[in-house]
Protein backbone atom coordinates (compact mmCIF):
# COMPACT_ATOMS: atom_id res chain seq x y z
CA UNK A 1 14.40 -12.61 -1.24
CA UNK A 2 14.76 -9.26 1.15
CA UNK A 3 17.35 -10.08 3.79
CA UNK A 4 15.80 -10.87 7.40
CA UNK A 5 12.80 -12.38 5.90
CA UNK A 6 12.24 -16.63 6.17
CA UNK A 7 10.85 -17.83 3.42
CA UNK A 8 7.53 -20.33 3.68
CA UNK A 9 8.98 -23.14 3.55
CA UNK A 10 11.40 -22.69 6.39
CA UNK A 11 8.56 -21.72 7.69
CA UNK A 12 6.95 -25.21 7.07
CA UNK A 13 4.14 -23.76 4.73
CA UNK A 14 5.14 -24.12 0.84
CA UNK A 15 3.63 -22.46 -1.58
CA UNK A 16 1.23 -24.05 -4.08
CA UNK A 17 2.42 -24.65 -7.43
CA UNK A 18 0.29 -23.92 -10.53
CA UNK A 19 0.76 -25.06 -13.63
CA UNK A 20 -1.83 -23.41 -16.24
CA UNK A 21 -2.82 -19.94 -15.85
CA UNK A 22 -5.82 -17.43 -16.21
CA UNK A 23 -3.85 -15.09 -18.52
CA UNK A 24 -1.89 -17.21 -20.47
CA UNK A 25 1.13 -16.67 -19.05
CA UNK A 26 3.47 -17.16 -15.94
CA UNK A 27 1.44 -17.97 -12.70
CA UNK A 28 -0.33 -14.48 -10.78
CA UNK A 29 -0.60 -14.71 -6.83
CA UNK A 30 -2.91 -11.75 -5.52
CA UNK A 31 -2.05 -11.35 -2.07
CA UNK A 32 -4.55 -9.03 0.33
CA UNK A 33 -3.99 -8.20 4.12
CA UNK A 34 -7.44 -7.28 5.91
CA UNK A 35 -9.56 -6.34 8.97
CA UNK A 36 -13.15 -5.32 8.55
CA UNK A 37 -13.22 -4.32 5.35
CA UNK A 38 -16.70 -5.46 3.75
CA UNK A 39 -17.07 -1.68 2.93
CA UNK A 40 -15.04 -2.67 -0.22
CA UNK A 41 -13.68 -6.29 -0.79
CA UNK A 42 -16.18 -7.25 -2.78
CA UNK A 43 -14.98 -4.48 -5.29
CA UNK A 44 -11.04 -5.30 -5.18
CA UNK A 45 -11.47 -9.23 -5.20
CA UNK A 46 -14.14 -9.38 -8.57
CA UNK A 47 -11.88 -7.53 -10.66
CA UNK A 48 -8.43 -9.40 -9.16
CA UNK A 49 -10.39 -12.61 -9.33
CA UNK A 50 -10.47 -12.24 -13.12
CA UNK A 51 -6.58 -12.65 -12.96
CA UNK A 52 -4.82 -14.41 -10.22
CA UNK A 53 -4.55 -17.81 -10.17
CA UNK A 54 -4.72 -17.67 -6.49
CA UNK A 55 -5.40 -15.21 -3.71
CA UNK A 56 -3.63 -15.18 -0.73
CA UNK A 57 -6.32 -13.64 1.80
CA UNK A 58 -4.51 -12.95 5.13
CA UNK A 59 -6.99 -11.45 7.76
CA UNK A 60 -5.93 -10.02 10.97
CA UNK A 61 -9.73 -10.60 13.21
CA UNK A 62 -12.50 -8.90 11.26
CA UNK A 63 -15.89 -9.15 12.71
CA UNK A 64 -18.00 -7.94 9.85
CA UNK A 65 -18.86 -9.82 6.89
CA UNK A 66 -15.08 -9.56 5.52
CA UNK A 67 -14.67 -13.01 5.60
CA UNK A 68 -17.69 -14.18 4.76
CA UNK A 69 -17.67 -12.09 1.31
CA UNK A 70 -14.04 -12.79 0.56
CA UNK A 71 -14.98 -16.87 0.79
CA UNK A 72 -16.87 -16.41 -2.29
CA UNK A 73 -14.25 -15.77 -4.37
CA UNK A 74 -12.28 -18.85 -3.04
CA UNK A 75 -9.64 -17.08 -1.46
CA UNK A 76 -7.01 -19.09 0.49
CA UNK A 77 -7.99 -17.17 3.96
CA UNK A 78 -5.50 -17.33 6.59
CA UNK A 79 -6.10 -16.03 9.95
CA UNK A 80 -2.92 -13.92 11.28
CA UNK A 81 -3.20 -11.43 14.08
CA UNK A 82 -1.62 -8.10 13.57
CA UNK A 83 2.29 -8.11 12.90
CA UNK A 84 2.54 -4.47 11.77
CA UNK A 85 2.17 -3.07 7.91
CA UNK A 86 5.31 -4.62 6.88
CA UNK A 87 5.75 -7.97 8.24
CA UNK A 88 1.66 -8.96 7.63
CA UNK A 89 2.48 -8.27 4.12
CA UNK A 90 5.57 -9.89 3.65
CA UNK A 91 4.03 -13.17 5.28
CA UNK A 92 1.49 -13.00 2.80
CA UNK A 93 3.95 -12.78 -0.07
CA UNK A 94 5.82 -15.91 1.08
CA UNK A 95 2.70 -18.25 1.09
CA UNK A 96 2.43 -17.32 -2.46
CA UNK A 97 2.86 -20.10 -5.24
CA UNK A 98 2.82 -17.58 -8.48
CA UNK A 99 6.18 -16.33 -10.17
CA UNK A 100 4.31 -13.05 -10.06
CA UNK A 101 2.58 -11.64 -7.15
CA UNK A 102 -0.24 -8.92 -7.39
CA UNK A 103 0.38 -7.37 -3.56
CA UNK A 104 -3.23 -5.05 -3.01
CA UNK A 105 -4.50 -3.61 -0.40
CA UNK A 106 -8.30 -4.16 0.91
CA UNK A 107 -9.78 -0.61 -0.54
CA UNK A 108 -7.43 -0.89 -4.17
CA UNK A 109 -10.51 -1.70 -6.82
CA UNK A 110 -8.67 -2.21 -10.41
CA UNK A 111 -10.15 -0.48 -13.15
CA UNK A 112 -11.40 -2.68 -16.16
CA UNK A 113 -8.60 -1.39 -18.38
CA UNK A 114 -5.62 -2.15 -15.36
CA UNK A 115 -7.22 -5.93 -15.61
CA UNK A 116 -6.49 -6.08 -19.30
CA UNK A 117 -3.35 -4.02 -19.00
CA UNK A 118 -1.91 -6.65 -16.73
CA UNK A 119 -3.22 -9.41 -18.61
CA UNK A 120 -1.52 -8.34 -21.56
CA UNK A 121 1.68 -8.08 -19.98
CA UNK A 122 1.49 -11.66 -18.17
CA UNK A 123 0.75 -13.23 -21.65
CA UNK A 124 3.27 -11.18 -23.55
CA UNK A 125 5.98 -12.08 -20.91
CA UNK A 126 8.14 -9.67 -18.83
CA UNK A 127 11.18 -8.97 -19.51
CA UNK A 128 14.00 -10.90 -16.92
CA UNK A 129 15.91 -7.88 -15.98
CA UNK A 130 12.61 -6.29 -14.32
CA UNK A 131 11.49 -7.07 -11.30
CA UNK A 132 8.60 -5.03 -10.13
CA UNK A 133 6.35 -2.78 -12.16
CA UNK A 134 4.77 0.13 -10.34
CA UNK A 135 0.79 0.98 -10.28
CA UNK A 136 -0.79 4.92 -10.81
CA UNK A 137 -3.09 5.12 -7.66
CA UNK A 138 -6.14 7.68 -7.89
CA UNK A 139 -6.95 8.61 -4.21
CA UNK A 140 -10.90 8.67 -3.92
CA UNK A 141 -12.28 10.59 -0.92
CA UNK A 142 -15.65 9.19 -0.09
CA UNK A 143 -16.82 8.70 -4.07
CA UNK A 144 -14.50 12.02 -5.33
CA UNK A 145 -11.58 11.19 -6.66
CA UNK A 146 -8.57 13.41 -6.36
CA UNK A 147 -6.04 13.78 -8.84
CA UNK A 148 -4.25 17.01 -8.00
CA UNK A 149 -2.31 18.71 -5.16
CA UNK A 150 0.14 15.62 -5.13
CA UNK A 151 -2.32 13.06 -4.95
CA UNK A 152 -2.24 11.48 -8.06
CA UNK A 153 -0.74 9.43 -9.71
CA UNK A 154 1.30 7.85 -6.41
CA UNK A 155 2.30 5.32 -8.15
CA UNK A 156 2.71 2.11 -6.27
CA UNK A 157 5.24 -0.99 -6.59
CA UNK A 158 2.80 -3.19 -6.52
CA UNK A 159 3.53 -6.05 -9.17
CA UNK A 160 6.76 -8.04 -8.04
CA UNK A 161 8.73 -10.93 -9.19
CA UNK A 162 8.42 -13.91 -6.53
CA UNK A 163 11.53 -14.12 -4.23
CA UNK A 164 13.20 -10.91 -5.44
CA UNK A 165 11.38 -8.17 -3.53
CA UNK A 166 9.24 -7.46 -0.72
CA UNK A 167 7.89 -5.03 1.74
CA UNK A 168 11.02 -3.17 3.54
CA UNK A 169 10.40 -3.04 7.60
CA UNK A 170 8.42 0.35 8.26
CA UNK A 171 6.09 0.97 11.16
CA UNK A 172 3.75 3.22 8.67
CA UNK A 173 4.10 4.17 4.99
CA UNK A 174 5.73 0.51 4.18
CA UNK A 175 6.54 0.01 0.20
CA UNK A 176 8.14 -2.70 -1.64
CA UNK A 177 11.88 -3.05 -2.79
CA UNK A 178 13.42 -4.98 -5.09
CA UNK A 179 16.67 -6.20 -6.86
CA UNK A 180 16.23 -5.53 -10.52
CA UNK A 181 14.76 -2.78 -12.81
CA UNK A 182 10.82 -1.60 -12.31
CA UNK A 183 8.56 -0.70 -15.30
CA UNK A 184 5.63 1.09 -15.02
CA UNK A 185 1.51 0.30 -16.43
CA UNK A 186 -0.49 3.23 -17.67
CA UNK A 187 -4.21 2.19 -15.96
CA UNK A 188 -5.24 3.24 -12.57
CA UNK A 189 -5.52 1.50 -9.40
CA UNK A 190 -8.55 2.94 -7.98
CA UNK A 191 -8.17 3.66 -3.33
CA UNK A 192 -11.03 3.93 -1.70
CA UNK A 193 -9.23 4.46 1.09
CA UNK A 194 -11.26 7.21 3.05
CA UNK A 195 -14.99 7.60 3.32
CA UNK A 196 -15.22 11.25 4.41
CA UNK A 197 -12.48 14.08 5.22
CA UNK A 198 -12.87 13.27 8.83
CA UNK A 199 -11.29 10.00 8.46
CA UNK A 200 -9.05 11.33 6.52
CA UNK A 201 -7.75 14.02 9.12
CA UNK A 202 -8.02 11.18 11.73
CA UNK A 203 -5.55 8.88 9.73
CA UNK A 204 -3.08 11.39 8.96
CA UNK A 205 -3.00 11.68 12.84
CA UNK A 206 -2.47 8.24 13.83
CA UNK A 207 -0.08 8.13 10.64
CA UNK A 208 1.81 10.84 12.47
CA UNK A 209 2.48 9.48 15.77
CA UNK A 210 3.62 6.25 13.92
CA UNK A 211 6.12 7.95 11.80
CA UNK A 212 6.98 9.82 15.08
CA UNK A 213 7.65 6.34 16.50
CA UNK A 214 10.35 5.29 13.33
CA UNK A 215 11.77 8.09 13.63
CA UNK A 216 12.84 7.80 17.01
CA UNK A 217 13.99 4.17 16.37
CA UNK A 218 15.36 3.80 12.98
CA UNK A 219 16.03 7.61 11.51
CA UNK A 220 16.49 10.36 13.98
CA UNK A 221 18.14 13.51 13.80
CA UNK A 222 18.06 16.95 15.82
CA UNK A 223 16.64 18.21 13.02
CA UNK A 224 13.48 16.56 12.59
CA UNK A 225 12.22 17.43 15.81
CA UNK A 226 13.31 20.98 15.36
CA UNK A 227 11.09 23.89 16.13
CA UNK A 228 11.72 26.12 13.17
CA UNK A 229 11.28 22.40 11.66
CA UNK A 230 7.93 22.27 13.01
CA UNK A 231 6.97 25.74 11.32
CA UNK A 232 9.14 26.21 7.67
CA UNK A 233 8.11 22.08 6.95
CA UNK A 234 4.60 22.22 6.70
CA UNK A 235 4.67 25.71 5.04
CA UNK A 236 6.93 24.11 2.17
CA UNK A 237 4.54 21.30 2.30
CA UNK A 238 1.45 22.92 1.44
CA UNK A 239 3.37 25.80 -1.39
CA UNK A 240 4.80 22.59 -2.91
CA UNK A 241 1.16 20.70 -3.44
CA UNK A 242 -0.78 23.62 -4.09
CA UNK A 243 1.27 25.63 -6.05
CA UNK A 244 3.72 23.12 -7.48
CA UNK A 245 1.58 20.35 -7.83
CA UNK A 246 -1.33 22.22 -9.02
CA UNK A 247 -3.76 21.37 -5.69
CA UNK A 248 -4.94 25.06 -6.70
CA UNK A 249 -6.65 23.64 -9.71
CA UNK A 250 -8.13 21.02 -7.52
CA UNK A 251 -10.71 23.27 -5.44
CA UNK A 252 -11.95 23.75 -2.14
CA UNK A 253 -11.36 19.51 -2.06
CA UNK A 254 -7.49 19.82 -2.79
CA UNK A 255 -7.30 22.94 -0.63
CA UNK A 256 -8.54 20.88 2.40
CA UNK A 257 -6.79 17.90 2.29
CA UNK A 258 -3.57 19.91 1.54
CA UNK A 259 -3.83 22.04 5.18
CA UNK A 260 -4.56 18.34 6.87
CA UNK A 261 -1.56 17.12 4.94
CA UNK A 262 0.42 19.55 6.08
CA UNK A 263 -0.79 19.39 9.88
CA UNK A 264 0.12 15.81 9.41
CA UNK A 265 3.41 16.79 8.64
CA UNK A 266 3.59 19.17 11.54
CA UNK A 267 2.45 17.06 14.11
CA UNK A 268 5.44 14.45 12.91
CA UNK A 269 7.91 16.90 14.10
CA UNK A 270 5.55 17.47 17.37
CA UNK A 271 5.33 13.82 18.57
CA UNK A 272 9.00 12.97 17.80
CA UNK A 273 9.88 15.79 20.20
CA UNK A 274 7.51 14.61 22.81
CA UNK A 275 8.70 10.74 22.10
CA UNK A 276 12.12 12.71 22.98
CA UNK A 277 11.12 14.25 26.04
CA UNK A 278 9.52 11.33 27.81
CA UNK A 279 12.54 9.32 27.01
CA UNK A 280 14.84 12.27 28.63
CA UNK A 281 16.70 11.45 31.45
């Protein structure tokens, strides 16, 4: 288990052992965070429904039909208020009772062929030395997806063995770590994580005042709130996925999200320096 973290049962909640399985092989734990998401839970609980032998459903105060829709799938639904990306997601992976656990979020829909895929590799068994097998993630803006521009394939730890991994403590852009070796499936996880640009742009925002905010805490440096900082960064940014990455191959859509990608990146080095200021003496 990641150091700092209490497990469930010291913290007087144990996890539910299971002792046959959907996939013929070691116990599967989905776990899902949530807060009024009933744009797309129905889509990411059907196909991870097919799977896990339980789903941890951990909602933070929706008032849309979240709940309601998630119930049908006999979820375990616990009701958490907002801890921060990190800790609401480790919390959920101590309540679970699998020796695997299936971490999504509430707009990651897997594809027919990632069900099998993962199926296949819970019955075959995994190998003890791995740990955590990583996820390719196609971003979809609105119904588009996106695989260009360095937006595809983002592959995701997602897949982790219980007790040896979880999410490290990040205010924004938290991930999973573990102790041994990761492997890698071939079948997408598909994000529906923005229905229009304009949420996009607006996320990237918030995103960057966030990252603004652990930067100031946990990783500053003179340079990241530099000026010329502020101007050669996003440049690089935006050569690197258009031209490196091949966004130029992606269109007008790749083109866009690149120049809000790199504003995002701009306005990181902008708020840390004005986190700075109002902290000045």
């Amino acid at each position: 288990m990641s150091p700092g973290r209490a497990s469930a049962e010291e913290n007087g909640i144990a996890p539910q052992p299971m002792t046959s399985t959907k996939t013929g092989g070691p116990a599967l734990s989905v776990t899902i965070v949530a807060k009024d998401e009933e744009r797309t839970i129905a889509e990411v609980l059907a196909p991870a429904a097919e799977l896990a032998d339980e789903i941890i459903f951990f909602d933070s105060g929706s008032t849309d039909r979240t709940i309601e829709i998630a119930q049908r799938f006999g979820v375990r639904l616990y009701h958490q208020p907002w801890l921060g990306y990190s800790e609401q997601k480790n919390k959920a992976l101590d309540l679970a009772g699998g020796e695997w656990i299936l971490s999504l979020d509430a707009d990651e829909v897997m594809t027919p062929a990632l069900v099998d895929e993962v199926r296949r590799l819970m019955n075959a068994g995994i190998p003890a030395d791995i740990d955590g097998v990583r996820i390719p993630r196609v971003l979809f803006i609105g119904d588009t997806p996106v695989r260009r521009g360095g937006f595809y394939p983002d592959a995701q730890l997602r897949l982790i063995r219980r007790g040896r991994g979880g999410f490290r403590p990040r205010i924004v852009h938290e991930s999973i770590s573990v102790e041994g070796r990761v492997g890698q499936l071939k079948n997408d996880l598909l994000h529906y994580a923005y229905k229009d640009m304009e949420e996009f742009a607006q996320t990237m925002d918030r995103y960057a005042r966030l990252s603004a905010q652990h930067y100031l805490e946990q990783e500053h440096s003179r340079w990241r709130s530099n000026r010329v900082n502020e101007v050669l960064h996003p440049l690089w940014t935006l050569f690197y996925r258009q031209i490196v990455r091949g966004g130029i191959m992606g269109g007008p859509l790749c083109w866009r999200l690149n120049r809000i990608y790199a504003d995002y990146v701009r306005k990181k080095v902008r708020y840390l320096r004005q986190l700075e200021h109002a902290g000045s003496p």
